[in-house]
PDB file of N, CA and C in Angstrom:
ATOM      1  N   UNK A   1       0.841  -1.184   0.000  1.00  0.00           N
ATOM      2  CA  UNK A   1       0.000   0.000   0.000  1.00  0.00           C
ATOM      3  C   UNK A   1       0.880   1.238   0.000  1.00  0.00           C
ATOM      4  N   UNK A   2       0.567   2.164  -0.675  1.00  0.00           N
ATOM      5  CA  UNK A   2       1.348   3.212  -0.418  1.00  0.00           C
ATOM      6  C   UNK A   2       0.814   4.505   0.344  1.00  0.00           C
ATOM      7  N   UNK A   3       2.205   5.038   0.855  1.00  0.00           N
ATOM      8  CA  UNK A   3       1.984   6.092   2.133  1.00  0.00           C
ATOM      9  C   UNK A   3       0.485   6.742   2.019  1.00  0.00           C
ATOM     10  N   UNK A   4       0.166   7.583   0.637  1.00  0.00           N
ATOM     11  CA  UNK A   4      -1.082   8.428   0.780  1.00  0.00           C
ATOM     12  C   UNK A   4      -2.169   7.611   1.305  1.00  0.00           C
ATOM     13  N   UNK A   5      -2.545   6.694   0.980  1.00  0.00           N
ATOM     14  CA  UNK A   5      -3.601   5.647   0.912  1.00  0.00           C
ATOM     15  C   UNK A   5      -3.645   5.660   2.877  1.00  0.00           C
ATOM     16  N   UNK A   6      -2.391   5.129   3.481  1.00  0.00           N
ATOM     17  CA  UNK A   6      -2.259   4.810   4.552  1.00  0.00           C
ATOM     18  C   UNK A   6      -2.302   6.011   5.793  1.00  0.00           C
ATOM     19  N   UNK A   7      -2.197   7.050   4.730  1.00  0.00           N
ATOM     20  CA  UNK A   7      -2.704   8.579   5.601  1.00  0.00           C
ATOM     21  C   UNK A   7      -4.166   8.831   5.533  1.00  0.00           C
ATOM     22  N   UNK A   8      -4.308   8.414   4.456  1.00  0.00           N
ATOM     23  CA  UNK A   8      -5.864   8.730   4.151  1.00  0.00           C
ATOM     24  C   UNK A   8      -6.963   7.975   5.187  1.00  0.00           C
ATOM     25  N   UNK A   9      -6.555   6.564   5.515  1.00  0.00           N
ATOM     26  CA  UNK A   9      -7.065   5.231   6.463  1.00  0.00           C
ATOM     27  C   UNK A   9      -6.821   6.103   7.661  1.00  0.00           C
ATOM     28  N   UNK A  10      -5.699   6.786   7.986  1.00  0.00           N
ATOM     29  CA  UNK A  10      -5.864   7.508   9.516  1.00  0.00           C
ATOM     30  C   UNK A  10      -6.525   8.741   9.805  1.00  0.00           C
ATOM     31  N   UNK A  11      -6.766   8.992   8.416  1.00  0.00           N
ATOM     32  CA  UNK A  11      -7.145  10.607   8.825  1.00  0.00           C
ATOM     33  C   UNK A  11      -9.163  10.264   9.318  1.00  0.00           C
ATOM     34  N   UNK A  12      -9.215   9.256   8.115  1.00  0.00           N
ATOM     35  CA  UNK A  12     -10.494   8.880   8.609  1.00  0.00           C
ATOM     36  C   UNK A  12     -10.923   8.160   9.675  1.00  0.00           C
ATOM     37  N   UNK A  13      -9.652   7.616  10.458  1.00  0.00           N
ATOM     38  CA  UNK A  13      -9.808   6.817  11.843  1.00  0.00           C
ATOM     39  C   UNK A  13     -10.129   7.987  13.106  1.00  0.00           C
ATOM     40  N   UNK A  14      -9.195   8.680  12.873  1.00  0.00           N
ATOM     41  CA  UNK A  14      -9.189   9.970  13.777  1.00  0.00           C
ATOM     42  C   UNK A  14     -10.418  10.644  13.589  1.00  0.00           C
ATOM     43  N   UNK A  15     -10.947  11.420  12.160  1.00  0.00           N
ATOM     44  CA  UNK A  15     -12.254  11.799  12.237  1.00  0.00           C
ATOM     45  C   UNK A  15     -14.104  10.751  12.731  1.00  0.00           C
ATOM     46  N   UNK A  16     -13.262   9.777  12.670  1.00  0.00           N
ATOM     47  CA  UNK A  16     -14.327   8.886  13.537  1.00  0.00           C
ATOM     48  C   UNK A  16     -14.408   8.954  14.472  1.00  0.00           C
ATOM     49  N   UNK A  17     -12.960   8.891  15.169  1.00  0.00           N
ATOM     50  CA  UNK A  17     -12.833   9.061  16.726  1.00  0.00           C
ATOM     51  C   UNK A  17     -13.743  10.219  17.183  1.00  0.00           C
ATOM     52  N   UNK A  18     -13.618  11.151  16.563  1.00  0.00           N
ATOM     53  CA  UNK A  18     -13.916  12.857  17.334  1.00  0.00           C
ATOM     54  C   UNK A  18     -15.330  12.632  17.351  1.00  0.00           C
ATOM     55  N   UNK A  19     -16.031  11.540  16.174  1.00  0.00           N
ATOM     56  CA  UNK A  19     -17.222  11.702  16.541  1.00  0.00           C
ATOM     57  C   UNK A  19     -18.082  11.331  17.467  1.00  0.00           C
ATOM     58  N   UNK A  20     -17.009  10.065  17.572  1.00  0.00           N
ATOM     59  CA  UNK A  20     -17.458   9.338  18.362  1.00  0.00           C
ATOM     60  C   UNK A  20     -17.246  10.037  19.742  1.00  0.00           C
ATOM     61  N   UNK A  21     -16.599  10.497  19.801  1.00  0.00           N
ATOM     62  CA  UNK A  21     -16.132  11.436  21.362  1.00  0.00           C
ATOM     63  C   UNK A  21     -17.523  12.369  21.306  1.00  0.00           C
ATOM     64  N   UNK A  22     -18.408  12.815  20.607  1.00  0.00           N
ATOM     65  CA  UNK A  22     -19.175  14.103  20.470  1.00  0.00           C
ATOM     66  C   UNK A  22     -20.530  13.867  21.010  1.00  0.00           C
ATOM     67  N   UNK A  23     -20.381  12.426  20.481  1.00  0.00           N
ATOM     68  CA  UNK A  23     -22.047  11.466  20.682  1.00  0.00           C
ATOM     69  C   UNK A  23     -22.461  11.777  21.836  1.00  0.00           C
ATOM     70  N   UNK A  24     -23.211  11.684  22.963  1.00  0.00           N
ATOM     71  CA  UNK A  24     -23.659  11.735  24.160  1.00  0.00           C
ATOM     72  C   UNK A  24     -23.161  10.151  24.420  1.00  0.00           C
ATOM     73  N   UNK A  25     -23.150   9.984  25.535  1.00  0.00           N
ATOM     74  CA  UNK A  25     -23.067   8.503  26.276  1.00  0.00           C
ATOM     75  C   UNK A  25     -24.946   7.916  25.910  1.00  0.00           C
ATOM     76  N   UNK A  26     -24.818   6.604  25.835  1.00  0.00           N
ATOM     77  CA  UNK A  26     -26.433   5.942  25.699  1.00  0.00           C
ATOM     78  C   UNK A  26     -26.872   5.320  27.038  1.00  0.00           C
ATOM     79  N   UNK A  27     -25.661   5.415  28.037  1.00  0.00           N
ATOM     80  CA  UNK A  27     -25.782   4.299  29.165  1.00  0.00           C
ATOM     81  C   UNK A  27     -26.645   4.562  29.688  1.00  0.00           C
ATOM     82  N   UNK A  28     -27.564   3.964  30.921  1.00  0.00           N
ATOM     83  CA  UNK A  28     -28.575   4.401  31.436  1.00  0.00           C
ATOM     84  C   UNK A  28     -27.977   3.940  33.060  1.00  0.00           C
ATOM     85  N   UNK A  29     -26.648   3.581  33.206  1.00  0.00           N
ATOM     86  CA  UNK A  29     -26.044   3.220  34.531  1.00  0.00           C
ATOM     87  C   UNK A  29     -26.316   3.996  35.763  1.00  0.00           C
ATOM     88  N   UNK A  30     -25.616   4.968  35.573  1.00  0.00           N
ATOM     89  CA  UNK A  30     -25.416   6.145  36.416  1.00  0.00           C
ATOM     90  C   UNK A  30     -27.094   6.976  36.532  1.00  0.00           C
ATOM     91  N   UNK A  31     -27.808   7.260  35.523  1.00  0.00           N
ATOM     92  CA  UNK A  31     -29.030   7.427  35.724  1.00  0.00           C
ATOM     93  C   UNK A  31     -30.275   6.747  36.991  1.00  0.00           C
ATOM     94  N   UNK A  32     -29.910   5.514  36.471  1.00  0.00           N
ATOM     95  CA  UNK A  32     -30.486   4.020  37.451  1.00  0.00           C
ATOM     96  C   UNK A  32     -30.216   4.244  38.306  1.00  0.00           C
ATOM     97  N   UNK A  33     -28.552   4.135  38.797  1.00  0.00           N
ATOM     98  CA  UNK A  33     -28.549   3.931  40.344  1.00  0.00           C
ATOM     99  C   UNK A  33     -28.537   5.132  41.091  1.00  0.00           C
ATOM    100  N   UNK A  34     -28.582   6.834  40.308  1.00  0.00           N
ATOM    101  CA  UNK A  34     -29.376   7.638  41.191  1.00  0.00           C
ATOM    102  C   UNK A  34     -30.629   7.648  41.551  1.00  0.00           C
ATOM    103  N   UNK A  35     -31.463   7.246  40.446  1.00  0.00           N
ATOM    104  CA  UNK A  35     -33.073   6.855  40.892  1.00  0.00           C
ATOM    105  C   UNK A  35     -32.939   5.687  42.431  1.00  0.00           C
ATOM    106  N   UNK A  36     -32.326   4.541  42.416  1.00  0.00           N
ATOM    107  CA  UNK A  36     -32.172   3.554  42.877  1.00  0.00           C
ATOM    108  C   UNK A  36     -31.551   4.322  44.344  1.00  0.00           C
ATOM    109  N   UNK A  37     -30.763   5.069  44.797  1.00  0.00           N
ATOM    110  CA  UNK A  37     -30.262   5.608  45.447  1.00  0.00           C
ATOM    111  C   UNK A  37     -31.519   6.731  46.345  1.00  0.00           C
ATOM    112  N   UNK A  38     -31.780   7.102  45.422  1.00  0.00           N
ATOM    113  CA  UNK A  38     -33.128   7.993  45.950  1.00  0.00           C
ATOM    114  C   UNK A  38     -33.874   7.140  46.753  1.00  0.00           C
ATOM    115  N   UNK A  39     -34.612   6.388  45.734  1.00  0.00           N
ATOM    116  CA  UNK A  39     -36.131   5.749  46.268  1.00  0.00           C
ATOM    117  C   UNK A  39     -35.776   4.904  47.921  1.00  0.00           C
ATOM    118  N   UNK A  40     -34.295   4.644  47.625  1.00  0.00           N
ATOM    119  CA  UNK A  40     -33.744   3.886  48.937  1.00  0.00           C
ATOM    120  C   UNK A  40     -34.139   4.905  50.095  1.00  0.00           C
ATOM    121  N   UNK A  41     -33.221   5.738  50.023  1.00  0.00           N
ATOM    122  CA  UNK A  41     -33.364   7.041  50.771  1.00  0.00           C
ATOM    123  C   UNK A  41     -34.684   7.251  51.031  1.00  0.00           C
ATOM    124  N   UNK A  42     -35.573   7.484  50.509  1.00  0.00           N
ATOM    125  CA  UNK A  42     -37.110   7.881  50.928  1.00  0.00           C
ATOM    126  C   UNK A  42     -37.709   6.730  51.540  1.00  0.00           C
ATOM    127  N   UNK A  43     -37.510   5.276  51.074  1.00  0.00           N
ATOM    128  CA  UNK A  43     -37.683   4.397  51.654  1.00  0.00           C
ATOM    129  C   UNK A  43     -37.500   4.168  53.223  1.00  0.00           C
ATOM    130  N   UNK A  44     -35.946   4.551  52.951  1.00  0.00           N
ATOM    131  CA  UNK A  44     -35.746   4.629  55.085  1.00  0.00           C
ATOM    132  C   UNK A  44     -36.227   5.429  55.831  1.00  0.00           C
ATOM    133  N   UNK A  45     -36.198   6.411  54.842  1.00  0.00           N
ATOM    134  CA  UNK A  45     -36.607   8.019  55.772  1.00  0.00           C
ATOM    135  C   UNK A  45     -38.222   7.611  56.268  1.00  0.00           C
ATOM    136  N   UNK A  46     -38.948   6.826  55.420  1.00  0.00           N
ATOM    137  CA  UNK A  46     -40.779   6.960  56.113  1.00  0.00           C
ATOM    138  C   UNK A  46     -40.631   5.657  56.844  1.00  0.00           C
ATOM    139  N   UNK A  47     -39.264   4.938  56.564  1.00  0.00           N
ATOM    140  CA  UNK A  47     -39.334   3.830  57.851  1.00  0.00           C
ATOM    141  C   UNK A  47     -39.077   4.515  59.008  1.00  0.00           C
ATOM    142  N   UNK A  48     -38.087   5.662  58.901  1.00  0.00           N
ATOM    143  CA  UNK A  48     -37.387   5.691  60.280  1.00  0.00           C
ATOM    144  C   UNK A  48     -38.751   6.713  60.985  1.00  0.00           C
ATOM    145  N   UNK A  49     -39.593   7.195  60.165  1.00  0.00           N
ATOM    146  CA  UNK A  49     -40.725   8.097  60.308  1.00  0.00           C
ATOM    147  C   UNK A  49     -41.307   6.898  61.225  1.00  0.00           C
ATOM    148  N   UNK A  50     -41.842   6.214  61.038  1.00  0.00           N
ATOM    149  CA  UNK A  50     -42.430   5.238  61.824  1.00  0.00           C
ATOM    150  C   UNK A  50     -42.253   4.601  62.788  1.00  0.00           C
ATOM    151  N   UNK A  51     -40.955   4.768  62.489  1.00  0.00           N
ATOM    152  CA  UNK A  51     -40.736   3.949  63.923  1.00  0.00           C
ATOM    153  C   UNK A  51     -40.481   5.108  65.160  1.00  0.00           C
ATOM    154  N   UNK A  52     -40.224   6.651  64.834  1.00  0.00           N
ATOM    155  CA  UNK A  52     -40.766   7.140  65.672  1.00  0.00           C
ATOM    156  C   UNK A  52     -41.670   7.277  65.964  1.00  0.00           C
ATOM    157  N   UNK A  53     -42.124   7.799  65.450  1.00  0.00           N
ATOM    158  CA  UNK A  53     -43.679   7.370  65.290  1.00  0.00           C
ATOM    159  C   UNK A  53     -44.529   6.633  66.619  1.00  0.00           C
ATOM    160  N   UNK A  54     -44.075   5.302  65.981  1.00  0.00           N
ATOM    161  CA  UNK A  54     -44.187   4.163  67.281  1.00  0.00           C
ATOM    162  C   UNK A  54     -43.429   4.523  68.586  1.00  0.00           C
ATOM    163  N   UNK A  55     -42.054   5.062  68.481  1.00  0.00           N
ATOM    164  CA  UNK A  55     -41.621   4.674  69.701  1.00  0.00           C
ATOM    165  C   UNK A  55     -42.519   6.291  70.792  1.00  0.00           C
ATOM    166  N   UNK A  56     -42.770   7.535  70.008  1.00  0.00           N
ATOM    167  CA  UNK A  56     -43.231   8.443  70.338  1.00  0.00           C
ATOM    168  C   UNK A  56     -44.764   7.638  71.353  1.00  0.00           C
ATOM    169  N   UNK A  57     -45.509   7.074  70.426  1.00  0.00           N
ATOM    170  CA  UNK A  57     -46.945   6.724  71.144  1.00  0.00           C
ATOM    171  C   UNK A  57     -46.354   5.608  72.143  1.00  0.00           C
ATOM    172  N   UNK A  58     -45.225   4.809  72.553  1.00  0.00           N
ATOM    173  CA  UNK A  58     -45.067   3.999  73.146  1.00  0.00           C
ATOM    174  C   UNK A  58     -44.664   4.957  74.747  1.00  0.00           C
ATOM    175  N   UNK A  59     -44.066   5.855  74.517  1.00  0.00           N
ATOM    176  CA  UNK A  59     -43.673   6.586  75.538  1.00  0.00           C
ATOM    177  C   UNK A  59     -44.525   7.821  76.300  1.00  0.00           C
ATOM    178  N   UNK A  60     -45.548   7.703  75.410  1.00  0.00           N
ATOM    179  CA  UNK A  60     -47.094   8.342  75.838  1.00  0.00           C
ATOM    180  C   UNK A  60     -47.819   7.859  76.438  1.00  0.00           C
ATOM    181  N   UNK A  61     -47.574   6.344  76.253  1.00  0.00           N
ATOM    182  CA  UNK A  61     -49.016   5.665  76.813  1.00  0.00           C
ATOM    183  C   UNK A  61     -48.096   4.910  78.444  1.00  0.00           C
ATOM    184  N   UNK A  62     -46.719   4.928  78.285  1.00  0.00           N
ATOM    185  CA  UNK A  62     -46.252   4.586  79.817  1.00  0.00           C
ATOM    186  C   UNK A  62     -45.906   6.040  80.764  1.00  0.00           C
ATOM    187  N   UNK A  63     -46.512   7.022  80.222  1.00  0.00           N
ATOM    188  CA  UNK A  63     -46.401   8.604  80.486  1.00  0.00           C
ATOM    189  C   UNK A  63     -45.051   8.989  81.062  1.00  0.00           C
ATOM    190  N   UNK A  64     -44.445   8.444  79.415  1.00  0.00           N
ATOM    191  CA  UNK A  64     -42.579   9.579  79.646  1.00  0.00           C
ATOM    192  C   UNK A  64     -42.737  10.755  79.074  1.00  0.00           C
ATOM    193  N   UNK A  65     -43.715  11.398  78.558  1.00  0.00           N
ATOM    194  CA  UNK A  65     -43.745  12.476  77.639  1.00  0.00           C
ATOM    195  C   UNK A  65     -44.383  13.805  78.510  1.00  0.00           C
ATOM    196  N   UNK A  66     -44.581  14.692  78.455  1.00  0.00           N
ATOM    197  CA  UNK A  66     -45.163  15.721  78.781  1.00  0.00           C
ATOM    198  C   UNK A  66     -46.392  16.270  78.326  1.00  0.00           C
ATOM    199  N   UNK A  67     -46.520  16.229  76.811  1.00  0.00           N
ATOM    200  CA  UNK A  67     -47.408  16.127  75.995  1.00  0.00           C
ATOM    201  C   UNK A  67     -48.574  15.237  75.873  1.00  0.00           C
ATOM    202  N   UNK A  68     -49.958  15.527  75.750  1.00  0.00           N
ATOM    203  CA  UNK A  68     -50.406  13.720  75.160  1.00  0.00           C
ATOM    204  C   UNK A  68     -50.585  14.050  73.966  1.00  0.00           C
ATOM    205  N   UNK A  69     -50.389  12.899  73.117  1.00  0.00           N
ATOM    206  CA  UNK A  69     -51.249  12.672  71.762  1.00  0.00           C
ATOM    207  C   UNK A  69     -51.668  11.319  71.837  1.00  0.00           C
ATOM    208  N   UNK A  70     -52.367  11.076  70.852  1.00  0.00           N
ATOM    209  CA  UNK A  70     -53.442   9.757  71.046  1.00  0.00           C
ATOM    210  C   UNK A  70     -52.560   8.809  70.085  1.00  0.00           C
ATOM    211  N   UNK A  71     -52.708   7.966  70.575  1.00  0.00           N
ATOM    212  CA  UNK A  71     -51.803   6.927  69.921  1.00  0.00           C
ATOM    213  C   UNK A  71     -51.846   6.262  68.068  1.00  0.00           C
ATOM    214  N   UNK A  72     -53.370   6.610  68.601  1.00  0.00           N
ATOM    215  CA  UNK A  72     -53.908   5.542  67.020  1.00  0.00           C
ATOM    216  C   UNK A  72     -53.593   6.811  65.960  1.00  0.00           C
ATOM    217  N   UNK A  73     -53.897   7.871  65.834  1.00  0.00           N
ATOM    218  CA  UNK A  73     -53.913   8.958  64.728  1.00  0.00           C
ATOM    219  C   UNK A  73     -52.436   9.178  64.573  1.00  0.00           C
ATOM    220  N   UNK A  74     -51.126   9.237  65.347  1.00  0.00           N
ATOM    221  CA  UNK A  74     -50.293   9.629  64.639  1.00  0.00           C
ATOM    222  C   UNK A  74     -49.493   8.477  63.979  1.00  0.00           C
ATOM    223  N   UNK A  75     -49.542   7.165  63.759  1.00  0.00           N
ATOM    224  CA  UNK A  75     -49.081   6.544  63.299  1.00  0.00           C
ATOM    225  C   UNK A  75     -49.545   5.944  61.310  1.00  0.00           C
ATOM    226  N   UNK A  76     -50.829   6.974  61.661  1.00  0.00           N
ATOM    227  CA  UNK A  76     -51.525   7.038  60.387  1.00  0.00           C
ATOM    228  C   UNK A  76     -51.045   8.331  59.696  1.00  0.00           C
ATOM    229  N   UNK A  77     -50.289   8.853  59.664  1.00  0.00           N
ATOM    230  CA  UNK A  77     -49.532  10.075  58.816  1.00  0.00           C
ATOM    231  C   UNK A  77     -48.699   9.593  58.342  1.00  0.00           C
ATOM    232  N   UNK A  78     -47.953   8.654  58.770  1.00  0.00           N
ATOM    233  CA  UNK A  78     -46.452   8.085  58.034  1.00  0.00           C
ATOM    234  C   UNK A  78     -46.743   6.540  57.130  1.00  0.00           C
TER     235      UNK A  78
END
């Protein structure tokens, strides 16, 4: 093969490259496991809601609290 030919094969390797560099990414990785990361997060957060929740009406009804609230209604918000 001669040289031009073999410049010509790189020049078009390289202009592929750039395009390929230009494209956006298609992955959906990093997308996923922020959703996945979230929903976790909200997940614990209305667990840990609850279980104060619970431990709040548990300490009402052996009167450690100062306050009353009724037991059955606040465990129905979370």
């Amino acid at each position: 093969m001669s040289y031009s030919i073999l410049l010509y094969k790189a020049m078009i390797m390289k202009e592929s490259e750039r395009l390929k560099r230009r494209m956006p990414q298609l992955s959906i990785d990093l997308p996923m496991s922020v959703l996945r990361n979230k929903l976790n997060l909200d997940k614990e957060r209305k667990v840990q809601a609850l279980r104060a929740a619970i431990n709040r009406n548990f300490l009402n009804d052996i009167g450690k609290r100062g306050y009353i609230l009724s037991p059955s209604t606040e465990t129905d918000k979370y």
